[in-house]
Protein backbone atom coordinates (compact mmCIF):
# COMPACT_ATOMS: atom_id res chain seq x y z
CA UNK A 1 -68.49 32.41 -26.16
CA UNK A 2 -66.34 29.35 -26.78
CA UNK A 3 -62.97 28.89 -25.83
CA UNK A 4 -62.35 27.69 -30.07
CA UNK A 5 -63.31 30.77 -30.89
CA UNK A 6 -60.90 31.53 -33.86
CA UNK A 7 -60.38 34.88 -31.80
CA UNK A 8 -57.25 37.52 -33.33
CA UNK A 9 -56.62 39.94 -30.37
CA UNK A 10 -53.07 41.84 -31.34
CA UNK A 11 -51.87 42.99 -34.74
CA UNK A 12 -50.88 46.00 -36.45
CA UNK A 13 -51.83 48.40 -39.31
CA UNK A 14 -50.34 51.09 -41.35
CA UNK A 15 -51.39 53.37 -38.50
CA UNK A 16 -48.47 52.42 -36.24
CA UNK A 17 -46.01 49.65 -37.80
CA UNK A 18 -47.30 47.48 -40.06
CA UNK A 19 -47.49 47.35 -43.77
CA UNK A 20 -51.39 46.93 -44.20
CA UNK A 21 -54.52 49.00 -43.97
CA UNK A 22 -57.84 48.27 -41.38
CA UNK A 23 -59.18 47.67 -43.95
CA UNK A 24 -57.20 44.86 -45.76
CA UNK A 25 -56.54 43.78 -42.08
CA UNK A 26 -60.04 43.12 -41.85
CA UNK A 27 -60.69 41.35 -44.84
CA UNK A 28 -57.74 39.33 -44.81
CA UNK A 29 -58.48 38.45 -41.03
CA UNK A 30 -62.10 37.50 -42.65
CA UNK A 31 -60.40 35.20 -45.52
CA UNK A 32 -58.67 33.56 -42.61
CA UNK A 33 -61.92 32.49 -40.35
CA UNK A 34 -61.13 35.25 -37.68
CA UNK A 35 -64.57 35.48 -35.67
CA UNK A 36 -63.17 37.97 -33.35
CA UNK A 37 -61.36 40.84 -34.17
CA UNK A 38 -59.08 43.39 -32.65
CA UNK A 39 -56.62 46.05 -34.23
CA UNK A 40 -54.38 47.21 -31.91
CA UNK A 41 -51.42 50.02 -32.97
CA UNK A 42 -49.02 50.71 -30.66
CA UNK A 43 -49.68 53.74 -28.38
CA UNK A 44 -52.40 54.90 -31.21
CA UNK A 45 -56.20 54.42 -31.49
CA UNK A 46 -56.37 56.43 -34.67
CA UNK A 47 -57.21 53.34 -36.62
CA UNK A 48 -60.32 52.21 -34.50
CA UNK A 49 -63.08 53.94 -36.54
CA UNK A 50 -61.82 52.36 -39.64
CA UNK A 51 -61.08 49.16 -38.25
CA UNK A 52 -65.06 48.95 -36.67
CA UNK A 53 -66.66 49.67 -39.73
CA UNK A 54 -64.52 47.05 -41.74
CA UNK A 55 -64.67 44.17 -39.21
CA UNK A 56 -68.85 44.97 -39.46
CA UNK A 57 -68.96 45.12 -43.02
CA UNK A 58 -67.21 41.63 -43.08
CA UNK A 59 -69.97 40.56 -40.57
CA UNK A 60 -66.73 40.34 -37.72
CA UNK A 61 -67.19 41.20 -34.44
CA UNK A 62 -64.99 43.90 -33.11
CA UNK A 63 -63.08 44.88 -29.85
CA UNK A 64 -61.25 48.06 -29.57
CA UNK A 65 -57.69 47.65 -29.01
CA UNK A 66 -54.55 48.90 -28.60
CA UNK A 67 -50.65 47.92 -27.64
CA UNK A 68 -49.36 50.18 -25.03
CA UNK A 69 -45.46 50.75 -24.04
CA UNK A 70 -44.52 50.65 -20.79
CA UNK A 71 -41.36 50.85 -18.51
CA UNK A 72 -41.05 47.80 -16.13
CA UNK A 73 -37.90 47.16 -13.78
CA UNK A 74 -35.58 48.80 -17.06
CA UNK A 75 -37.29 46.81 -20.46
CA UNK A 76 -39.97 47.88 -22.36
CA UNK A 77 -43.30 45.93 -21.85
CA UNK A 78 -46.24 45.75 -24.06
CA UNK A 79 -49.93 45.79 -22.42
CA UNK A 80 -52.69 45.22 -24.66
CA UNK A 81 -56.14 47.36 -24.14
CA UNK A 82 -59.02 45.62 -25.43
CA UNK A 83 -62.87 46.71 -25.60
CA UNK A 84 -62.58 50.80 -24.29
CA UNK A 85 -63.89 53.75 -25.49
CA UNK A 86 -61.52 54.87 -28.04
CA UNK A 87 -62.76 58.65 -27.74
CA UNK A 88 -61.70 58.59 -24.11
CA UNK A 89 -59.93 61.99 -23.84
CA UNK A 90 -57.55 60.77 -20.77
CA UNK A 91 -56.62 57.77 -22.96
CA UNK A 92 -55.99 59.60 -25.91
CA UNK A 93 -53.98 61.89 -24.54
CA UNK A 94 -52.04 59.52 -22.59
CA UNK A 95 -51.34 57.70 -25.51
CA UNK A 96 -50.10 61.04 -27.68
CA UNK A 97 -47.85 61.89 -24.63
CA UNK A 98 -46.17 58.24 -24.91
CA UNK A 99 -45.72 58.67 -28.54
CA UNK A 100 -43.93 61.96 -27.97
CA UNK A 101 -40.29 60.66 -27.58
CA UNK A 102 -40.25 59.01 -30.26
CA UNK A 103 -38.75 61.11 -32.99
CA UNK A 104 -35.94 62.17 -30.90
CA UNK A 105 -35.32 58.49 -30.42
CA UNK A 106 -35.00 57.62 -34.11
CA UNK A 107 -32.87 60.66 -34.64
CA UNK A 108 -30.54 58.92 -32.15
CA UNK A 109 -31.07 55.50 -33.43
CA UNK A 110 -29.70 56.97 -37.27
CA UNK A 111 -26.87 58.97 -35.67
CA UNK A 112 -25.45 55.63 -33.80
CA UNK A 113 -26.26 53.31 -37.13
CA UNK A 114 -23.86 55.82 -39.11
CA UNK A 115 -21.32 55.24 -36.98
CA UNK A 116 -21.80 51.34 -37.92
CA UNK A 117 -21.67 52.09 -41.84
CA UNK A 118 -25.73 52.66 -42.17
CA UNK A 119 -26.16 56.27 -43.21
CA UNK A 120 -29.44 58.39 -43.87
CA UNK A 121 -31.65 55.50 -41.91
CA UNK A 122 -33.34 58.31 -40.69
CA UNK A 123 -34.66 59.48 -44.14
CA UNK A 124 -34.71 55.75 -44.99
CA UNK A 125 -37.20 54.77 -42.26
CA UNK A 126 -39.21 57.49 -43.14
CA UNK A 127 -40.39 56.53 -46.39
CA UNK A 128 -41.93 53.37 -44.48
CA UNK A 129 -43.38 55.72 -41.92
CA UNK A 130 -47.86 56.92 -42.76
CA UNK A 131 -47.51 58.46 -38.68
CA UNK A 132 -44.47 60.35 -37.73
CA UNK A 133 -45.24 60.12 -34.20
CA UNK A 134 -45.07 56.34 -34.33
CA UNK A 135 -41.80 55.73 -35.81
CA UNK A 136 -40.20 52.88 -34.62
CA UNK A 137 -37.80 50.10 -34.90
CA UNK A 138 -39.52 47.87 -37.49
CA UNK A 139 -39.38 51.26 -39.75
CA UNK A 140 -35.34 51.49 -39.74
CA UNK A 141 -35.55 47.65 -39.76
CA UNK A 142 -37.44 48.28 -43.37
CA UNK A 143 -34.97 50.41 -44.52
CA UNK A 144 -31.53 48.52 -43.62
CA UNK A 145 -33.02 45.38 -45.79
CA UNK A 146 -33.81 47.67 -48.85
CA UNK A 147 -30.64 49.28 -48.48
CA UNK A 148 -28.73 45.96 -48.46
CA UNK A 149 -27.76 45.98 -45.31
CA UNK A 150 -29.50 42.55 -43.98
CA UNK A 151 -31.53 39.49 -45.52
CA UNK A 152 -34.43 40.64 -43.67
CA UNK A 153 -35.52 42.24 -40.58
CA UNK A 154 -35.42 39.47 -38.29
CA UNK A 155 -30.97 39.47 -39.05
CA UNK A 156 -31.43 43.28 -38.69
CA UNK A 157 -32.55 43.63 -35.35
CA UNK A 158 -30.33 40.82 -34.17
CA UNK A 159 -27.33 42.68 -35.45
CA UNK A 160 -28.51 46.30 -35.01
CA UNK A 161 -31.85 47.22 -33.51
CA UNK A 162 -31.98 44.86 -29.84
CA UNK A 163 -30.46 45.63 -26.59
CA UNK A 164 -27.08 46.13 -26.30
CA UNK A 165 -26.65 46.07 -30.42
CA UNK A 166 -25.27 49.60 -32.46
CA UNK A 167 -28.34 51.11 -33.14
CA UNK A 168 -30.18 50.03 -29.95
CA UNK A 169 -31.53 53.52 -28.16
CA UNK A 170 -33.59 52.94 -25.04
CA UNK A 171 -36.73 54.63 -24.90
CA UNK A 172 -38.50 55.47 -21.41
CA UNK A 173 -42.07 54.72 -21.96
CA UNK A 174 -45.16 55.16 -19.31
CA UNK A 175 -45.90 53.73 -15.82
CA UNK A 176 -47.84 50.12 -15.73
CA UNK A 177 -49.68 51.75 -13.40
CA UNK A 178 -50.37 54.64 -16.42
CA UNK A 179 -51.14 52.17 -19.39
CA UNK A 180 -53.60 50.11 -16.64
CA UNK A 181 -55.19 53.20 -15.44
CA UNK A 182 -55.79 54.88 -18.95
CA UNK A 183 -57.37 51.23 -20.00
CA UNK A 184 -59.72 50.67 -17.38
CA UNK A 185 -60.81 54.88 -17.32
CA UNK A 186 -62.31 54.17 -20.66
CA UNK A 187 -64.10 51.31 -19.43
CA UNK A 188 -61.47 48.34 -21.36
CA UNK A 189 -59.35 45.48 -20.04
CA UNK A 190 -55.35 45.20 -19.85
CA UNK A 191 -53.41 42.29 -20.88
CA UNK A 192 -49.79 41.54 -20.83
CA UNK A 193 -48.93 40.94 -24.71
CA UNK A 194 -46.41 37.84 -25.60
CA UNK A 195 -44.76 37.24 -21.83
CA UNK A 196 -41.73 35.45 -23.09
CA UNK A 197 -40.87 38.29 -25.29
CA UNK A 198 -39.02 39.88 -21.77
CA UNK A 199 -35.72 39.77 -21.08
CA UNK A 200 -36.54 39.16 -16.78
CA UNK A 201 -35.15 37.08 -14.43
CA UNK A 202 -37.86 34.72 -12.97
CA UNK A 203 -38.13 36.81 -10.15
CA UNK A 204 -38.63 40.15 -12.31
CA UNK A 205 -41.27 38.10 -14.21
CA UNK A 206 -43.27 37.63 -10.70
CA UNK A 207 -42.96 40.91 -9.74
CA UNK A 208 -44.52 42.39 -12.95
CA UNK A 209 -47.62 39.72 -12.84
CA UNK A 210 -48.02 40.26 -9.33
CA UNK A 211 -47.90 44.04 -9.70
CA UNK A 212 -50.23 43.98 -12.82
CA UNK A 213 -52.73 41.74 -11.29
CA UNK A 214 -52.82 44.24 -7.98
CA UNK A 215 -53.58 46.91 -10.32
CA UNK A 216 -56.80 45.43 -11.69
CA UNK A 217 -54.74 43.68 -15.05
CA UNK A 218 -57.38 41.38 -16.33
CA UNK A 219 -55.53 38.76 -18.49
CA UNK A 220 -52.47 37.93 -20.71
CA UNK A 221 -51.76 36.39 -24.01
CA UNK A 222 -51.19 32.87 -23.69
CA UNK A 223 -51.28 31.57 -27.50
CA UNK A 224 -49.11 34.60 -29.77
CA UNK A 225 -46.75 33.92 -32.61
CA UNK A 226 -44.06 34.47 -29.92
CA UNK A 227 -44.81 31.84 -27.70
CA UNK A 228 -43.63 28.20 -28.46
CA UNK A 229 -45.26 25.26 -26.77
CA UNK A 230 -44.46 25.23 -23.28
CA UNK A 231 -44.24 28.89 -23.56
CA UNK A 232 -47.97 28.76 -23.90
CA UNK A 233 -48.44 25.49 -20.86
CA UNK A 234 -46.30 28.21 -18.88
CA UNK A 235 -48.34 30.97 -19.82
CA UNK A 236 -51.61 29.38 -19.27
CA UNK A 237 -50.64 27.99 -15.58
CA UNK A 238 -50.32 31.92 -14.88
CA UNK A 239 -53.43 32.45 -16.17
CA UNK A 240 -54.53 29.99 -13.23
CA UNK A 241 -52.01 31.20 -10.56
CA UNK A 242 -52.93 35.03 -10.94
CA UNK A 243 -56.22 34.38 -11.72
CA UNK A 244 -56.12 35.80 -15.10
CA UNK A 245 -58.21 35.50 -18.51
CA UNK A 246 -55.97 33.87 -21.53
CA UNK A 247 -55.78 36.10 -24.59
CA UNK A 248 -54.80 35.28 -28.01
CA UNK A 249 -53.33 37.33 -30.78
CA UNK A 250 -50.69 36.42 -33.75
CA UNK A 251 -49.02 40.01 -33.49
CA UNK A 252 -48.98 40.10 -37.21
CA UNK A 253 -47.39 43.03 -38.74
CA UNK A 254 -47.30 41.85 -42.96
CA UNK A 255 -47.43 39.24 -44.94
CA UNK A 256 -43.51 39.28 -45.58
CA UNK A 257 -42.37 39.36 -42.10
CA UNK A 258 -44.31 37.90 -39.74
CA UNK A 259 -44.26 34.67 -37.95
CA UNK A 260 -48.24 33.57 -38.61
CA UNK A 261 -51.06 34.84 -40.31
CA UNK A 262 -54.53 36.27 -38.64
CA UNK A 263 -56.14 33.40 -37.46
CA UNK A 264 -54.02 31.16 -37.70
CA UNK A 265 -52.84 30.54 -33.86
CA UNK A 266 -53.75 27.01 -32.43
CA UNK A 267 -56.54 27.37 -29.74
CA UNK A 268 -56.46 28.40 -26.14
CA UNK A 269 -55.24 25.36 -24.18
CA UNK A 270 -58.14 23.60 -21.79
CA UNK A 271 -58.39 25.03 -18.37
CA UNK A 272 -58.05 28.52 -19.01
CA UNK A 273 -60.82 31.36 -19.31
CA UNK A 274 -61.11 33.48 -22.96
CA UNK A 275 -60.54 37.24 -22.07
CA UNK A 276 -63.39 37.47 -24.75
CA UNK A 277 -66.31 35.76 -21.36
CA UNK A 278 -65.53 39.32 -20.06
CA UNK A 279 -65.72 41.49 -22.99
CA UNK A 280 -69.22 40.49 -24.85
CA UNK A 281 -70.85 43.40 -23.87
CA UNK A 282 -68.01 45.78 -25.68
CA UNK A 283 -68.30 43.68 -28.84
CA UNK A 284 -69.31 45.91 -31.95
């Protein structure tokens, strides 16, 4: 398969944090000239069924996916799962037991934003919320606009929500080594979602490719609505340094807040490999 494939690999549903169905997902990624389609929640797979029979009734192909949360050297990192069995029992549960701590985190997260003049953004985010267990952020980020708070929820989660900000609660996730081994037990590939999205040193940046790579990671995503252009030369040279695949996913969460739409993402650049070469047998 071509590397122009107009290929979508990371966005969200109502399922975990965004703001649209698998189904209008799918026919919105359709409207858009997505070939290649992949719906991936965070730490949830409870979507998949849906999402497989809409990308096939839009005459898509399909790849499994999911976004996992992981703990690496102190900051949360995302790996993407693409093209597993989604009934896996070991990756379901692994995924439930990630999604665990999240209510207690939120509780947190309101308790510190009262203190800051935000109160009841635990009842607020809720309202915004179709899975308790995957209450996040983006949820009390929802809120604190409609409540007047912030402009939108890009101001919110620079004033509030990120590191070192009021209503910033850490959250210890699972193991790279967890996510990786989960992924590749139900048969998928893992790849590191938007790279420049970390806060690491250079150095912490080397250890987690060079750790993911000797734990049988397969690829990372070189073109996502994160990345900016020599974000995505940088991006694709470690693709040829680690002897990765390139991914590509807009990470698109709604039509109001995010930074592109499905399918819209410029192609791979030239000289890297499409995850997709390794995953045409998993297609649906």
């Amino acid at each position: 398969m071509s590397r122009t494939l107009n290929a979508d690999l990371h966005c969200h549903s109502v399922v975990s944090d965004g703001t649209l169905t698998p189904e209008e997902l799918a026919a919105r990624a359709k409207a858009n000239g997505v070939q290649l389609w992949a719906l991936t929640d965070h730490d949830e797979v409870g979507g998949q069924d849906r999402a497989i029979t809409a990308a096939q009734s839009h005459s898509m192909r399909y790849l499994t996916g999911t976004e996992i949360s992981v703990t690496f050297a102190g900051v949360t990192v995302h790996i993407v799962g693409l093209g597993f069995d989604h009934h896996n029992e070991r990756l379901v549960a692994g995924l439930k037991g990630t999604r665990g701590g999240r209510e207690a985190r939120a509780r947190e997260m309101a308790e510190e934003l009262a203190k800051v003049g935000i109160p009841g953004a635990f009842e607020g985010a809720l309202k915004y919320v179709d899975n308790m267990e995957l209450i996040s952020r983006t949820h009390f980020a929802r809120y604190i606009v409609e409540a007047g708070h912030c402009s939108d929820t890009n101001e919110v989660f620079r004033k509030y929500l990120a590191d070192g900000k009021p209503g910033f609660v850490p959250h210890r996730w699972a193991k790279l080594s967890d996510a990786l081994d989960w992924i590749h037990g139900a048969g998928g590939l893992a790849v590191i979602a938007h790279p420049a999205r970390y806060s690491f040193t250079a150095n912490e940046e080397y250890a987690l490719f060079t750790e993911f790579k000797a734990l049988g990671g397969a690829g990372v995503e070189v073109q996502t609505s994160a990345h900016n252009a020599s974000e995505v030369v940088k991006y694709a040279e470690f693709c040829r340094e680690f002897d990765l695949y390139a991914s590509r996913g807009c990470d698109f969460h709604s039509p109001e807040e995010s930074r592109c739409d499905l399918g819209s993402l410029p192609e791979l650049p030239a000289k890297v490999t499409p995850i997709w070469e390794r995953l045409e047998d998993k297609m649906h």
